[in-house]
Structures are given as C-alpha cells and as structure tokens.
N, C-alpha and C. Protein backbone atom coordinates (compact mmCIF):
# COMPACT_ATOMS: atom_id res chain seq x y z
N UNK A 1 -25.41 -44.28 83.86
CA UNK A 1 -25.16 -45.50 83.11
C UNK A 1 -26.00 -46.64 83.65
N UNK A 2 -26.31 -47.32 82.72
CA UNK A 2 -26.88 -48.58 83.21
C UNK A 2 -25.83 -49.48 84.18
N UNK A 3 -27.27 -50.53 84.95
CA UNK A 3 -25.97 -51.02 86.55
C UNK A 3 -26.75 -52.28 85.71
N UNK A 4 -27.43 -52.65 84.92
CA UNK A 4 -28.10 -53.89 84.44
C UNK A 4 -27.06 -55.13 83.50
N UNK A 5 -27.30 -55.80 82.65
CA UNK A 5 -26.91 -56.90 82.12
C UNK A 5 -25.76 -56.33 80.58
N UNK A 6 -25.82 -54.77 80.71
CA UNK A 6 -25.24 -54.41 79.36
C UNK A 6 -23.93 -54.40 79.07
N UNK A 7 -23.29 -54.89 78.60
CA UNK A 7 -22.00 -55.44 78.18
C UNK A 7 -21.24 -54.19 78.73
N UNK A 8 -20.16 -54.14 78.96
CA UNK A 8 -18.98 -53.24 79.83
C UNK A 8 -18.26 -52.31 78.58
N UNK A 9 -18.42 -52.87 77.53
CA UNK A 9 -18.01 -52.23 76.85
C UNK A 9 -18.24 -51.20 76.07
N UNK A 10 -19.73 -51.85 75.61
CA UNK A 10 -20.85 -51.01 75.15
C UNK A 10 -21.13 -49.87 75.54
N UNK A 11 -20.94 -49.88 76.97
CA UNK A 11 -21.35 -48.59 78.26
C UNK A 11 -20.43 -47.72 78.40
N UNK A 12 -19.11 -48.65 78.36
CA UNK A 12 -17.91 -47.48 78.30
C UNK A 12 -17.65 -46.77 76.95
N UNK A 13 -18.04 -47.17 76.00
CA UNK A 13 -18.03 -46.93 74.75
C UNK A 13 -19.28 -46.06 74.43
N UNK A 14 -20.20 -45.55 75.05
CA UNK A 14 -21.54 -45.06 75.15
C UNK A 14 -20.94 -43.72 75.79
N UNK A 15 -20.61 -43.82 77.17
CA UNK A 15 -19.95 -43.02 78.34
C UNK A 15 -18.56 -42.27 77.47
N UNK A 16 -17.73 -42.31 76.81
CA UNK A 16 -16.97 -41.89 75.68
C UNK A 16 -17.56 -41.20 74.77
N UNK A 17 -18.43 -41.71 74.30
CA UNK A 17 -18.97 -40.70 72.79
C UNK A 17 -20.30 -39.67 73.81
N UNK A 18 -20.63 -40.10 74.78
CA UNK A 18 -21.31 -38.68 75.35
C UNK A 18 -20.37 -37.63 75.51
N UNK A 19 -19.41 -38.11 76.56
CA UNK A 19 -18.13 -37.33 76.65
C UNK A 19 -17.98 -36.41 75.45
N UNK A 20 -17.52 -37.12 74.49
CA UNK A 20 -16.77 -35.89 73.07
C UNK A 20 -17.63 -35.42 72.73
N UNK A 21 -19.43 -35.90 72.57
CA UNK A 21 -20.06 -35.05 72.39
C UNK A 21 -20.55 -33.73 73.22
N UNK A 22 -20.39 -33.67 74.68
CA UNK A 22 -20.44 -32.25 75.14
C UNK A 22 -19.13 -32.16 75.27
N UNK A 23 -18.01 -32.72 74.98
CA UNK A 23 -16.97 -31.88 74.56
C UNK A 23 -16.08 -31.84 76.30
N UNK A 24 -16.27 -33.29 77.04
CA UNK A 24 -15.59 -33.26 78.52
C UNK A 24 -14.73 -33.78 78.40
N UNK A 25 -13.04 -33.50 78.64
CA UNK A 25 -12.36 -33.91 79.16
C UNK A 25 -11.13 -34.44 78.14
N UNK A 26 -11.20 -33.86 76.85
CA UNK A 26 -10.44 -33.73 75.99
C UNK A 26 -9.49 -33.00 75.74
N UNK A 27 -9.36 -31.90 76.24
CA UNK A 27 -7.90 -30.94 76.51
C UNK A 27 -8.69 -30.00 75.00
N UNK A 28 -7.70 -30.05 74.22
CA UNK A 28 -7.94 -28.91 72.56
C UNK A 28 -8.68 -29.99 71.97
N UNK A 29 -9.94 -28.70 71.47
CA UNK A 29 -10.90 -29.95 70.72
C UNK A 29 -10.61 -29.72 69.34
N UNK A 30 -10.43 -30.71 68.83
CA UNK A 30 -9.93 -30.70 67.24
C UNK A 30 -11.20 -30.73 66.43
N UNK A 31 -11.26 -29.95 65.56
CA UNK A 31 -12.61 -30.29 65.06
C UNK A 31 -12.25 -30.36 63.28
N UNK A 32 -13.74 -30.53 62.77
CA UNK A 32 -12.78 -31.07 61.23
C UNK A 32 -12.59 -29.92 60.35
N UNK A 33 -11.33 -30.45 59.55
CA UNK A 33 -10.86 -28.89 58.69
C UNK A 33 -11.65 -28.80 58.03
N UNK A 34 -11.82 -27.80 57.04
CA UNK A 34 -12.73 -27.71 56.09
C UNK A 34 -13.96 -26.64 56.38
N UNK A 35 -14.68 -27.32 57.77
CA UNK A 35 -15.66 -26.71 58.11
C UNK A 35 -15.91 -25.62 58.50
N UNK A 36 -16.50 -24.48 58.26
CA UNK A 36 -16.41 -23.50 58.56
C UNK A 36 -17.70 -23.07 59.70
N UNK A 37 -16.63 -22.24 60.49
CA UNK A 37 -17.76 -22.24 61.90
C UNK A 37 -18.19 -20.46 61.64
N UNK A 38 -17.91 -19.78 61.05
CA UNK A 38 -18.38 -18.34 60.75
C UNK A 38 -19.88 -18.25 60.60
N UNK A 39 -20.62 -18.73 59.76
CA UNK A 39 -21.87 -18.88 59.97
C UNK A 39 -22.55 -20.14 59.92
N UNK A 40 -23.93 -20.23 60.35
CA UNK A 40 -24.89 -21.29 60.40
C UNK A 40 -24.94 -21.73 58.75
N UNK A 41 -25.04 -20.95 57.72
CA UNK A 41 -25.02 -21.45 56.49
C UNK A 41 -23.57 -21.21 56.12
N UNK A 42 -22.86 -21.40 56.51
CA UNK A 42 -21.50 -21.76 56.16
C UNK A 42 -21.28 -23.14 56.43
N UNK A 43 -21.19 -23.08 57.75
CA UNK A 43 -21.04 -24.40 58.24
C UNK A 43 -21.99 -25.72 57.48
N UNK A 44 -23.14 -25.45 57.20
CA UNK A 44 -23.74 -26.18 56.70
C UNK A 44 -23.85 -26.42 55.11
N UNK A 45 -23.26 -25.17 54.36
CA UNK A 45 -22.70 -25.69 53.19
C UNK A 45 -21.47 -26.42 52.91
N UNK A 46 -20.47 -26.01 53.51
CA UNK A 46 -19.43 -26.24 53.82
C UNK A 46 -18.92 -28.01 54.31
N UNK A 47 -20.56 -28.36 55.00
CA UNK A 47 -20.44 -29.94 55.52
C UNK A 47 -21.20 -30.37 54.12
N UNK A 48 -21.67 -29.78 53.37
CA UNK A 48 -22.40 -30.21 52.15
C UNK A 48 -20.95 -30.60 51.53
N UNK A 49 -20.48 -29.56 51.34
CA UNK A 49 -18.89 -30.02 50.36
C UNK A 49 -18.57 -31.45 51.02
N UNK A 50 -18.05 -31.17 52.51
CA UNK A 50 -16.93 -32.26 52.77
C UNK A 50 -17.96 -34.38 52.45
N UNK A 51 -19.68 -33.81 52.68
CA UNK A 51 -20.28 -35.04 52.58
C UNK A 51 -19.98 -35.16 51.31
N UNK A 52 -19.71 -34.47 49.74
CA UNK A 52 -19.23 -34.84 48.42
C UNK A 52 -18.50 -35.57 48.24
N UNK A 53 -17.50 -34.71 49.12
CA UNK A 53 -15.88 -35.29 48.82
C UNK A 53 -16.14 -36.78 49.44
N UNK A 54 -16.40 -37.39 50.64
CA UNK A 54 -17.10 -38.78 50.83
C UNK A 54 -17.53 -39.29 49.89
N UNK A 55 -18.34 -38.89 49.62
CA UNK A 55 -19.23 -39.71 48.49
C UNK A 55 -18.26 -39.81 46.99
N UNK A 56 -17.28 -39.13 47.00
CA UNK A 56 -16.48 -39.27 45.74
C UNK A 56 -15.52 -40.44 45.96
N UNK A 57 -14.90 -40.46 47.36
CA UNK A 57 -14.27 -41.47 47.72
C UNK A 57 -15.10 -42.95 47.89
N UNK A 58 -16.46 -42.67 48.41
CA UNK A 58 -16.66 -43.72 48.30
C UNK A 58 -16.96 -44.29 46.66
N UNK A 59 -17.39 -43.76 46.04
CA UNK A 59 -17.62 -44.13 44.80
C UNK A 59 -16.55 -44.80 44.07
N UNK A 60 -15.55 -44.24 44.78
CA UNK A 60 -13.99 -44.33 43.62
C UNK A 60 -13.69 -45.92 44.30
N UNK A 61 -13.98 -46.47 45.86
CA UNK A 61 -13.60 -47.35 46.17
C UNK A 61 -14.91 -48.58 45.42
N UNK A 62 -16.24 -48.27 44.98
CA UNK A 62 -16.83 -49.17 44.56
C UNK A 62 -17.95 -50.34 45.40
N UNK A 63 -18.74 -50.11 45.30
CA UNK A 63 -19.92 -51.36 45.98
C UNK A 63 -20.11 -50.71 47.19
N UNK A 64 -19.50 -49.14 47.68
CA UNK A 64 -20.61 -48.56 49.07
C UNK A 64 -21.91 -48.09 48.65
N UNK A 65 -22.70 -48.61 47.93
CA UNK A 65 -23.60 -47.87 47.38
C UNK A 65 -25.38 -47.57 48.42
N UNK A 66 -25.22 -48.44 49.63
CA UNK A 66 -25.95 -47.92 50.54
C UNK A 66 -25.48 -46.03 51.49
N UNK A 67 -24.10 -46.71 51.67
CA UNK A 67 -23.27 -45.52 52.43
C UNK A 67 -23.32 -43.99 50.95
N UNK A 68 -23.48 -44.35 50.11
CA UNK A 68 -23.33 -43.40 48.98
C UNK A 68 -25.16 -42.67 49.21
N UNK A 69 -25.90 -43.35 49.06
CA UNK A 69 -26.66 -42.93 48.94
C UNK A 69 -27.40 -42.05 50.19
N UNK A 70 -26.56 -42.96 51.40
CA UNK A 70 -27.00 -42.20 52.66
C UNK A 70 -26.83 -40.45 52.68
N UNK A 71 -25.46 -40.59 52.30
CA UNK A 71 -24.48 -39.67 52.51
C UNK A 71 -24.63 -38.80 51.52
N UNK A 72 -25.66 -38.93 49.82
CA UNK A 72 -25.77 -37.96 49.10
C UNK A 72 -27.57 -37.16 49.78
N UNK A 73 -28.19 -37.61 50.26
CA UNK A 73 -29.27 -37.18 50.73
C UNK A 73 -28.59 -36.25 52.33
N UNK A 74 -28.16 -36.56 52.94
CA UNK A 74 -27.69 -35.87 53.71
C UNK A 74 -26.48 -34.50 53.18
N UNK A 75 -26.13 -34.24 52.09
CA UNK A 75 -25.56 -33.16 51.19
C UNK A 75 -26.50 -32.45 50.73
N UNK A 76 -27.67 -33.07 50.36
CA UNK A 76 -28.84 -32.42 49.54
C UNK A 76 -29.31 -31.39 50.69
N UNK A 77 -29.50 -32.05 52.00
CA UNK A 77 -30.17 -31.21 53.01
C UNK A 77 -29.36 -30.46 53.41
N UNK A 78 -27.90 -30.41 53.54
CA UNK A 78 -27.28 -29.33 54.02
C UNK A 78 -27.59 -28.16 52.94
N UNK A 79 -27.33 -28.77 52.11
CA UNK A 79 -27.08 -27.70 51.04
C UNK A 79 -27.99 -26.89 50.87
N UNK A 80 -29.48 -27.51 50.57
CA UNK A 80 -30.98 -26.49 51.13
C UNK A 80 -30.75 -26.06 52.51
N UNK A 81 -30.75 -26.23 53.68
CA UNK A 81 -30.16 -25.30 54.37
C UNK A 81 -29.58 -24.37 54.26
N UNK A 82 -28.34 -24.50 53.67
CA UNK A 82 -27.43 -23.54 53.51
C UNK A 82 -28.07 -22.17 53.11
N UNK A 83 -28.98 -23.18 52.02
CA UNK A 83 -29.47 -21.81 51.42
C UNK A 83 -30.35 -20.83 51.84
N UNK A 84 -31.27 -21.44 52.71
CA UNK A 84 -32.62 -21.10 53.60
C UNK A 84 -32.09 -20.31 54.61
N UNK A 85 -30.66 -20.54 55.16
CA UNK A 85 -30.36 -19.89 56.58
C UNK A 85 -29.37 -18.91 55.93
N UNK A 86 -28.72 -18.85 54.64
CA UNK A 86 -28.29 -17.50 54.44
C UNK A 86 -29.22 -16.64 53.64
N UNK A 87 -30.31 -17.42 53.05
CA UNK A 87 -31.58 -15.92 52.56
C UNK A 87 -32.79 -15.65 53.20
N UNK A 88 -32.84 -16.31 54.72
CA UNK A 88 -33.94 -15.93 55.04
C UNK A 88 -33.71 -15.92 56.51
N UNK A 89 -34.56 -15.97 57.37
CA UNK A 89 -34.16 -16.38 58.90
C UNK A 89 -34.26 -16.80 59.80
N UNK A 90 -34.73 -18.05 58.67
CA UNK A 90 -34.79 -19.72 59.49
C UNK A 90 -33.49 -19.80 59.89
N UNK A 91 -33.43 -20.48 61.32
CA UNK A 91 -32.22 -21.12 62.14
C UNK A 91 -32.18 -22.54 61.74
N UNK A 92 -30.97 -22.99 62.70
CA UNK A 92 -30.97 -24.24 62.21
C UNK A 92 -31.92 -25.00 62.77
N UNK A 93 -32.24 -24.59 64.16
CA UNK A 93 -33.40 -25.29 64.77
C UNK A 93 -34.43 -25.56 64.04
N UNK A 94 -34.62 -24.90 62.91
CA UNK A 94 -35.97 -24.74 62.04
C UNK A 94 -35.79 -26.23 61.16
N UNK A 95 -34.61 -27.19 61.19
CA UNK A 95 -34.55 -28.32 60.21
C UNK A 95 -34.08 -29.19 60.80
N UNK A 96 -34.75 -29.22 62.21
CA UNK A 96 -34.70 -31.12 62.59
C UNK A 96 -35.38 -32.01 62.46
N UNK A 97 -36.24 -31.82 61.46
CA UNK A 97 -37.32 -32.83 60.78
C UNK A 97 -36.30 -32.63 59.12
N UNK A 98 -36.08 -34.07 59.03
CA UNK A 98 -35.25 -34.11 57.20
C UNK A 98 -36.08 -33.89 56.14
N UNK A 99 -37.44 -33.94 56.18
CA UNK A 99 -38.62 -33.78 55.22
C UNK A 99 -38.50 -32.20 55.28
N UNK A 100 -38.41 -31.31 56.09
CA UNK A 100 -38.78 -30.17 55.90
C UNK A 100 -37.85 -29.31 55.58
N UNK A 101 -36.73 -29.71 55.09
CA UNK A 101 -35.80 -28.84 54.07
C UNK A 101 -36.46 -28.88 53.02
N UNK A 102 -36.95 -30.15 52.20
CA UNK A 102 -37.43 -30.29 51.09
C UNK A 102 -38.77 -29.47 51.03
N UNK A 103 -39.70 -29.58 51.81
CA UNK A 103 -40.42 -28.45 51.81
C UNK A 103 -40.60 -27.09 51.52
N UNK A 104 -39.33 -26.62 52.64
CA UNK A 104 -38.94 -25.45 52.91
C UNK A 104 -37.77 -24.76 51.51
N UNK A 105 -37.45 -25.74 50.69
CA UNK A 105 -37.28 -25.53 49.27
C UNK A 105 -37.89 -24.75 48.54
N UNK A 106 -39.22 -25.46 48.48
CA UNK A 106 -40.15 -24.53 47.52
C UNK A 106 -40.91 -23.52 48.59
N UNK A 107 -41.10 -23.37 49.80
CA UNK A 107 -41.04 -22.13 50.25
C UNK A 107 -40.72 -20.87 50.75
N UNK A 108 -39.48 -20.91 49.96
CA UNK A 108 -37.87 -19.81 50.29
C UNK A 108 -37.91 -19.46 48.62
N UNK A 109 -38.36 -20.60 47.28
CA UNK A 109 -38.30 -20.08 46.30
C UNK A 109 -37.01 -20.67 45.36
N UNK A 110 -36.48 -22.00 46.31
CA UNK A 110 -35.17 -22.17 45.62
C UNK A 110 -35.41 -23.27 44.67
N UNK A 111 -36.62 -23.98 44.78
CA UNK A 111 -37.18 -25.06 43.71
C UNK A 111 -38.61 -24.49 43.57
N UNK A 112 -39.32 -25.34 42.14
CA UNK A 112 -40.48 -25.18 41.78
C UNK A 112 -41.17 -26.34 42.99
N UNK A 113 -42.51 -26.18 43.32
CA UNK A 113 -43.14 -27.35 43.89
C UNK A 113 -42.92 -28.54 43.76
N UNK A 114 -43.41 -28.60 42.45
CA UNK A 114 -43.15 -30.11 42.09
C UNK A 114 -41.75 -30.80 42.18
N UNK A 115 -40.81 -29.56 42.19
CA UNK A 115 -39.34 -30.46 41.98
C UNK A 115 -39.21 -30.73 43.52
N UNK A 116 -39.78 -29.82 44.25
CA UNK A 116 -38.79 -30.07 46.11
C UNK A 116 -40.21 -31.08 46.24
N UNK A 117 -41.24 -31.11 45.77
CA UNK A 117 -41.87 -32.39 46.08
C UNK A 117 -41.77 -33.90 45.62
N UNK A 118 -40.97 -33.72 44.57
CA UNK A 118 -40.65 -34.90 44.07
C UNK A 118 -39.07 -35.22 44.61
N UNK A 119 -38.83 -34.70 45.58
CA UNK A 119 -37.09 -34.66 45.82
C UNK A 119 -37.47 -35.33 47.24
N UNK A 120 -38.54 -34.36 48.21
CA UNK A 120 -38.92 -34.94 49.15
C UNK A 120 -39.83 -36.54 49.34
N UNK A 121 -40.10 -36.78 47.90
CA UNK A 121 -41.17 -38.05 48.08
C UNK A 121 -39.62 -39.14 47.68
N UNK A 122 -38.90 -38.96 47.00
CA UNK A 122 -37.40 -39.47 46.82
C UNK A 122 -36.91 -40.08 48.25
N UNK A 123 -36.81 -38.64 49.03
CA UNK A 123 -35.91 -39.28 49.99
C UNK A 123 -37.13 -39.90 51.34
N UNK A 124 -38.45 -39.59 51.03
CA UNK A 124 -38.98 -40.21 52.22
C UNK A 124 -39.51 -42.21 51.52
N UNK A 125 -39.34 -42.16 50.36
CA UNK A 125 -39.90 -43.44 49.63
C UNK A 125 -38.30 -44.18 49.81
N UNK A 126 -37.51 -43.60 48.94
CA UNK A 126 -36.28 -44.62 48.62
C UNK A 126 -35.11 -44.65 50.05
N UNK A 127 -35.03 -43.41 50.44
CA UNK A 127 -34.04 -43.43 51.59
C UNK A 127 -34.40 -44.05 52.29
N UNK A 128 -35.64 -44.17 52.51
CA UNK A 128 -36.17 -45.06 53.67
C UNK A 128 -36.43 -46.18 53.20
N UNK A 129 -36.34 -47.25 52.35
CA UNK A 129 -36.11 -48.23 51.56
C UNK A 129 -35.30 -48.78 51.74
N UNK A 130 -34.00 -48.05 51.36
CA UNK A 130 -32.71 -48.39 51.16
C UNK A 130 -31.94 -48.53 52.24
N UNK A 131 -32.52 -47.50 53.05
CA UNK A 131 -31.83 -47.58 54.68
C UNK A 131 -32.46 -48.68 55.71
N UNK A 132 -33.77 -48.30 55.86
CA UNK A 132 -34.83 -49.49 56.93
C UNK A 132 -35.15 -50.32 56.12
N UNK A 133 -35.28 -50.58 54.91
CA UNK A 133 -35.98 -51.52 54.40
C UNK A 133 -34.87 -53.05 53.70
N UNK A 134 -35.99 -53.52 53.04
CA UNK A 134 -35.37 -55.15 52.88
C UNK A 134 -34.30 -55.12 51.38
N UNK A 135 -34.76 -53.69 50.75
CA UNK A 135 -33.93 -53.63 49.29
C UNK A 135 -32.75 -53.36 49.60
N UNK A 136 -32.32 -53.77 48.27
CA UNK A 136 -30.73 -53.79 48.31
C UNK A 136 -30.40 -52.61 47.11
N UNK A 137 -29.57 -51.82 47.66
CA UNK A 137 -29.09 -50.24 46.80
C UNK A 137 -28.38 -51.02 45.64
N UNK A 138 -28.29 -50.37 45.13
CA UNK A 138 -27.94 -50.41 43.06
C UNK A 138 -26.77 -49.57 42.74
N UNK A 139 -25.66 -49.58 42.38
CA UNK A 139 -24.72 -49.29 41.72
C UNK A 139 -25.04 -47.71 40.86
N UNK A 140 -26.32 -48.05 39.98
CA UNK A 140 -27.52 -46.87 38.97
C UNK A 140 -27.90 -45.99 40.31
N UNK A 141 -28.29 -46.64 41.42
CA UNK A 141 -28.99 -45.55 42.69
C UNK A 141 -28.33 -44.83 43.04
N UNK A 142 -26.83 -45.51 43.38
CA UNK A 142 -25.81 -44.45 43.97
C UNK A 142 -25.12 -43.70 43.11
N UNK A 143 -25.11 -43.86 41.73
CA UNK A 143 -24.62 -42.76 40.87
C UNK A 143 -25.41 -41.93 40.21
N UNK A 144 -27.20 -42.13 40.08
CA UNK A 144 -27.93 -41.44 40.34
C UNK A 144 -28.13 -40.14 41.19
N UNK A 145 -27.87 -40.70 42.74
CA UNK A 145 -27.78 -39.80 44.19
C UNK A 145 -27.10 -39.32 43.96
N UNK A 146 -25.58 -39.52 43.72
CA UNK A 146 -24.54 -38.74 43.61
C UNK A 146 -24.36 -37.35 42.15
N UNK A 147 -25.28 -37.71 41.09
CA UNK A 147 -25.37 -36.80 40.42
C UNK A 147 -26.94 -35.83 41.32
N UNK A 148 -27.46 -36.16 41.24
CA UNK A 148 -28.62 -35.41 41.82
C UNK A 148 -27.69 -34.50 43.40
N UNK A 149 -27.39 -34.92 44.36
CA UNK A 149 -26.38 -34.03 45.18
C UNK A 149 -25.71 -33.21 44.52
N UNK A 150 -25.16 -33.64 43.59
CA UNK A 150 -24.13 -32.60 43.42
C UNK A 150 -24.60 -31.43 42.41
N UNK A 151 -25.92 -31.99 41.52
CA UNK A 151 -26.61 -30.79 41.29
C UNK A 151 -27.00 -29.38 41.68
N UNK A 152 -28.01 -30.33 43.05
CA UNK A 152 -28.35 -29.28 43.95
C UNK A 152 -27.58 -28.50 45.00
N UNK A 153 -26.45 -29.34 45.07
CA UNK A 153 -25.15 -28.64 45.36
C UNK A 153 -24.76 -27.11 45.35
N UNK A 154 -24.36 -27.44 43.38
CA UNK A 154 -23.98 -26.65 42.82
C UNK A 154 -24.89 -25.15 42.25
N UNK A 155 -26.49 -25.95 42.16
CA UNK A 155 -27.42 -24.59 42.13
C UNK A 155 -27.49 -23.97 43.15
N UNK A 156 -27.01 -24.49 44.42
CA UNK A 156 -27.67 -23.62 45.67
C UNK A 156 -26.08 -23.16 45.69
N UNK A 157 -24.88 -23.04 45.55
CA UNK A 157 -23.75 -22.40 45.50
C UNK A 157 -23.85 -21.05 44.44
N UNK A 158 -24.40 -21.38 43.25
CA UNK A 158 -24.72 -20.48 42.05
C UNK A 158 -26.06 -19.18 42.61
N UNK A 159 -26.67 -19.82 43.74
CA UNK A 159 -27.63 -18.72 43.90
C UNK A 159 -27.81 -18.16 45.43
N UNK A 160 -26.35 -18.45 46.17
CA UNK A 160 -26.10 -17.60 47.27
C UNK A 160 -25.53 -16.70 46.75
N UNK A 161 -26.24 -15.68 47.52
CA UNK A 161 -24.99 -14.08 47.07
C UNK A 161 -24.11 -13.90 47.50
N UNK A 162 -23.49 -14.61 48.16
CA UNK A 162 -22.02 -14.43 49.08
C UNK A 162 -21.29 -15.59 48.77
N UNK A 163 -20.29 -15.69 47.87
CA UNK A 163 -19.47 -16.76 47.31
C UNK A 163 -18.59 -16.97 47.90
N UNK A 164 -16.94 -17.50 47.90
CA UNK A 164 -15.99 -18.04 48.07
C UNK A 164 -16.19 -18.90 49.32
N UNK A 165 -17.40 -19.45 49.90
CA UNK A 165 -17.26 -20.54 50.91
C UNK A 165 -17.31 -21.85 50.78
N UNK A 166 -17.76 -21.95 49.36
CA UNK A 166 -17.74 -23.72 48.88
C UNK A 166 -16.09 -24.10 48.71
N UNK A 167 -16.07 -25.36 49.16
CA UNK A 167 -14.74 -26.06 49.50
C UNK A 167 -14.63 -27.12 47.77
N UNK A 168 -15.47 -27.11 47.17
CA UNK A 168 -15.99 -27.71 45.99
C UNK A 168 -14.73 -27.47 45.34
N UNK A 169 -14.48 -28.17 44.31
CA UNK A 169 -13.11 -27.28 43.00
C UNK A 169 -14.06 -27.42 41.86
C-alpha cells in the first residue's frame, strides 16, 4: 500500500476489493446465482444473460442510458465468446483485447465480415464516445444497444449446439 498523501480510505477501500478479488479472508465465497461455472462458454453466456437482465432494469428505471449502453456492449462480447469458446478452442485468454471478439466473429463464421466489422467499428467509435468522450448518450442509443444485444444474444443462443444454458425466458 501506499505510505504517501492518499486518503485512508481510498487505500483501505483499495486493500478490500484486492482482498475479495483473490478471494482472502472471506470465510464461504458467495458468488452470483445465475452464473454458471461448468464451462468457460457457459459462464460467459450465462453473464451475457444476467448483463440483459441489467440492462432491462435499467431501462425500466429510465435516463441510465450511458450505464445501458455500457452494459449492452459488454453482453455482445460475452455472448461472441460464448460462442467462439464452445465451437472452437479459443480460451478465454484469447479475448482480453474487446475489439477482438468482434473480429474473431467473422473468423469462427458466426457473422458475415462486414457485419462483425461494422459491430466492431460501433463499439470502438461510439463506446468510446460515449464512455471517454465529451457526448452525451441518447435515450434512441440505449434502446438501439439494447435491441442490437439482445439480437446477438439470441442468434448466438440459436446457433450453439448445446442448449438449455441461457438464463433468458
């Protein structure tokens, strides 16, 4: 930890979330329902669902439309995942760059070029707009995002061969 000028709280509050993240000193680690830890593309479709169900709530509460949009681009990528790591045998290690799901879209076969390139120029133009930049998200953006997620959602559920793991209704 820092011994410098950084607020006491900040540090203990820093020193805490390292903690739960390697998982020290918590007794039973609760982790979230829903998720399924059976496979790498389980788990990661599976967090595709529960980021929906967010994004439905937030929608229903009205004007999160930065948090909406965050949160439907981060569904989009699980969900290409999902699909990449149950038909082929990319790991997950293979998608810690967020551009290269969209890539790796049209090179697994689950979009045409142009669509995972126009999905990827989406989220590297507007996400990064909307998130780092000076614009202000739109009401049309986030119900836009939220139909486009739940599209690709639902095609990459329709074209795994192993069903009953979407948490979706």
């Amino acid at each position: 930890m820092s011994s410098g000028s950084d607020p006491a709280a900040v540090l203990e509050a820093l020193e805490r979330a390292q903690d739960a993240f390697e998982m020290v000193g918590r007794g039973r680690t609760e982790f979230e329902e829903g998720i399924s830890a059976d496979a790498d593309w389980e788990t990661q479709l599976t967090k595709a669902c529960r980021l929906l169900e967010v994004v439905d709530t937030l929608q229903s509460q009205d004007g999160y439309y930065t948090a909406v949009i965050e949160v439907c681009f981060g569904a989009i990528e699980r969900s290409i995942e999902a699909y990449a790591l149950s038909m082929t045998n990319d790991t997950l290690q293979d998608f810690q760059d967020h551009q290269f799901s969209y890539q790796r879209a049209h090179q697994i076969g689950l979009f045409e070029k142009q669509t995972a390139e126009e999905m990827k120029d989406l989220y590297s133009e507007n996400r990064t707009e909307s998130y780092y930049g000076g614009g202000r998200p739109t009401k049309e953006q986030a119900r836009a995002m939220t139909e486009l997620a739940t599209a690709v959602h639902q095609f990459v559920v329709d074209q795994i061969r192993e069903g009953g793991v979407c948490l979706c209704g």
